[in-house]
Protein backbone atom coordinates (compact mmCIF):
# COMPACT_ATOMS: atom_id res chain seq x y z
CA UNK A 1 -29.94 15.65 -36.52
CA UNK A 2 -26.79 16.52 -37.15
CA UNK A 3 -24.70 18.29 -34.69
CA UNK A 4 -23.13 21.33 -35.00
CA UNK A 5 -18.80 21.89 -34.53
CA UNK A 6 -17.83 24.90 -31.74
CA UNK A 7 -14.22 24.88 -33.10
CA UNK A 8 -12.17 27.37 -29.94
CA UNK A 9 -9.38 29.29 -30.96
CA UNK A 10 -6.49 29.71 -29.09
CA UNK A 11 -7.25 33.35 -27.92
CA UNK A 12 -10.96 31.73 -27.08
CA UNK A 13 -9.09 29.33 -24.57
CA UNK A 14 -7.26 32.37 -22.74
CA UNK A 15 -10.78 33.52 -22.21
CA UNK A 16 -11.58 32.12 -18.51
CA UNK A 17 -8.10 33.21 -17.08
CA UNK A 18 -8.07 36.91 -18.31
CA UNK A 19 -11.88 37.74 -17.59
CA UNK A 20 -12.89 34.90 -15.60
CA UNK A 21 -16.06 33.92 -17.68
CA UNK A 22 -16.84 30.84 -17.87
CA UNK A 23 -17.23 29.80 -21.60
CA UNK A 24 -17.95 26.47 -21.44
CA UNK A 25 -21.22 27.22 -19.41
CA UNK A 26 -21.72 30.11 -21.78
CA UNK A 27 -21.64 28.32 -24.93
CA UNK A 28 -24.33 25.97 -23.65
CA UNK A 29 -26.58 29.09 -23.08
CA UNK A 30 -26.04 30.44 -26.77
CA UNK A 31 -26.01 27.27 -28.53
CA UNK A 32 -30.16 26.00 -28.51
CA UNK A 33 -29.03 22.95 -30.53
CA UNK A 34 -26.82 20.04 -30.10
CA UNK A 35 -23.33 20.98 -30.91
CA UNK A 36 -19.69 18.93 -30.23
CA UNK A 37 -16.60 21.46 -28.72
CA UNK A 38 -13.81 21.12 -31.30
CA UNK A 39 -10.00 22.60 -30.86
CA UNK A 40 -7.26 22.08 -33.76
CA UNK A 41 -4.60 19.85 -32.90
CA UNK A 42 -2.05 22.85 -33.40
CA UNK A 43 -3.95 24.69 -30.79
CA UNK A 44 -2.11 22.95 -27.90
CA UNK A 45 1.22 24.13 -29.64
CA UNK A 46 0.30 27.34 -29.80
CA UNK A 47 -0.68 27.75 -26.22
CA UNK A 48 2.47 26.58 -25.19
CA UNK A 49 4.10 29.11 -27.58
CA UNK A 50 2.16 31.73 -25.59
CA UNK A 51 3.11 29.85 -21.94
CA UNK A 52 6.78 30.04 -22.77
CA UNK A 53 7.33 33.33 -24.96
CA UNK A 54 3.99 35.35 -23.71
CA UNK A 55 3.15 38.17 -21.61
CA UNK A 56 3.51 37.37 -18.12
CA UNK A 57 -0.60 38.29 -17.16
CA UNK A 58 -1.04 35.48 -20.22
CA UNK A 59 1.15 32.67 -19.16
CA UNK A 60 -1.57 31.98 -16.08
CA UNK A 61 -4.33 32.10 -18.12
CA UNK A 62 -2.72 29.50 -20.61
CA UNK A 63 -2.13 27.04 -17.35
CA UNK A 64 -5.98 27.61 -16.87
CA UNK A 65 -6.75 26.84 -20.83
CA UNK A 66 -4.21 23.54 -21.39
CA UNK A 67 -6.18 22.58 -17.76
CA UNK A 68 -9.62 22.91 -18.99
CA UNK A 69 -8.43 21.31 -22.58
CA UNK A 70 -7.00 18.50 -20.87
CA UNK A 71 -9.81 17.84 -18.36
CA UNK A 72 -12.43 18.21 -21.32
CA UNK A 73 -10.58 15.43 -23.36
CA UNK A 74 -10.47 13.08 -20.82
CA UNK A 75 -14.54 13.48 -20.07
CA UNK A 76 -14.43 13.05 -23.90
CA UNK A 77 -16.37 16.15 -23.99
CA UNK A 78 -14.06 17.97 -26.45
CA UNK A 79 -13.07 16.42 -29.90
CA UNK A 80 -9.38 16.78 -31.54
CA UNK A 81 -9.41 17.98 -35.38
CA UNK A 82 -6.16 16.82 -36.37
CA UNK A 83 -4.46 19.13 -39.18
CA UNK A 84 -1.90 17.32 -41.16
CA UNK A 85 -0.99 20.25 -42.43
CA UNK A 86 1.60 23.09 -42.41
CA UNK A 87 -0.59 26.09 -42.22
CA UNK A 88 -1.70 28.51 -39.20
CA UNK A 89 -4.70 27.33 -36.91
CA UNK A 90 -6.31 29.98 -38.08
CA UNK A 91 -6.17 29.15 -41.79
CA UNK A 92 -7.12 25.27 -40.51
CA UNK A 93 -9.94 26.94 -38.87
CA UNK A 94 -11.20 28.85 -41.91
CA UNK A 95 -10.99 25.96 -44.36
CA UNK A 96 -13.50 23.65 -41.93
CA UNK A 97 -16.08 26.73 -41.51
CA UNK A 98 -19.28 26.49 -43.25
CA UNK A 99 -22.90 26.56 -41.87
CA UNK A 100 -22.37 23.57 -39.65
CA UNK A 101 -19.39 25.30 -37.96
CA UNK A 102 -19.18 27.73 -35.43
CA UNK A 103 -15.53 29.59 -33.96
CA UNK A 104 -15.59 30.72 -30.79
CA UNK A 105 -12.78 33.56 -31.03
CA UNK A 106 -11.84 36.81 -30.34
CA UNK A 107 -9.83 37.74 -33.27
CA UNK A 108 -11.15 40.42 -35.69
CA UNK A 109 -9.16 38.88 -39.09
CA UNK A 110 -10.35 35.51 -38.20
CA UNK A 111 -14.18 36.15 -37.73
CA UNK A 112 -14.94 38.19 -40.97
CA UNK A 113 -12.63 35.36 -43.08
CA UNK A 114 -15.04 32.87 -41.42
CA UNK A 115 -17.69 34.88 -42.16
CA UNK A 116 -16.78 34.60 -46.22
CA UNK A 117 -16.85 30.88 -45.43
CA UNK A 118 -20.65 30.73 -44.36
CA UNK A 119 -19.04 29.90 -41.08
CA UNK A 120 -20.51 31.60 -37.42
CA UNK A 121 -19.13 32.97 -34.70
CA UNK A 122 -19.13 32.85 -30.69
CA UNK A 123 -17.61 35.67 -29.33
CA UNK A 124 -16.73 37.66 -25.98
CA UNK A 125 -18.71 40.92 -25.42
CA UNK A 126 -17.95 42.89 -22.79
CA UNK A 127 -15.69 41.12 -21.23
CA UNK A 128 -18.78 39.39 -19.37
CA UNK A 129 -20.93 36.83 -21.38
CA UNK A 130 -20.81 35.35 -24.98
CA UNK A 131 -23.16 36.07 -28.20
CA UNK A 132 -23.42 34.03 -31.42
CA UNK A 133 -22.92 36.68 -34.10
């Protein structure tokens, strides 16, 4: 069977450090088939964008996320999409969604153009638990 892609955005990441959730733990519970946890190579980048240049409640909650991203590539638990390419991470992310894919974000733009792509979405609601949408 082939397994499904959980591509997290960068806002996804920030996730466990603003509302202390635990996603990874949450994705499990929404996801009842096998999947592989994805980021975008650029993701990294822009993380440390928002470590060095962000809002100051933000900058510990990036720690947290490079941390977890780290510590999840090393159990070889998360996978690297690497982008060769120019564009945002959320126009990488749009151009690999399709029925296999699922993005775990927050952002409003990015879920209804994955949404044109066939793609699905893991999201935050209420600031407690995640829901497949």
């Amino acid at each position: 069977m082939l397994k499904k892609k959980v591509i997290l955005d960068t806002n996804f990441l920030l996730i466990p450090g603003q509302f202390k959730v635990d996603i990874f733990t949450e994705i499990e519970r929404v996801m009842n088939e096998p999947y592989n946890l994805c980021i975008i190579d650029k993701t990294i980048n822009e993380l440390k964008g928002i470590e060095i240049y962000g809002k100051t409640k933000d900058r510990n909650a990036v720690k947290l996320a490079i941390a977890l991203i780290q510590n999840l590539i090393k159990q070889k638990s998360l996978k690297t999409i690497n982008s060769y390419s120019r564009k945002s991470v959320d126009d990488i992310i749009v151009k690999k969604s399709d029925k296999n894919v699922y993005v775990a974000t927050q952002d409003k733009e990015l879920k209804k153009r994955v949404k044109e792509h066939q793609g699905r979405i893991i999201t935050l609601k209420q600031k407690k638990y995640l829901i497949r949408e």
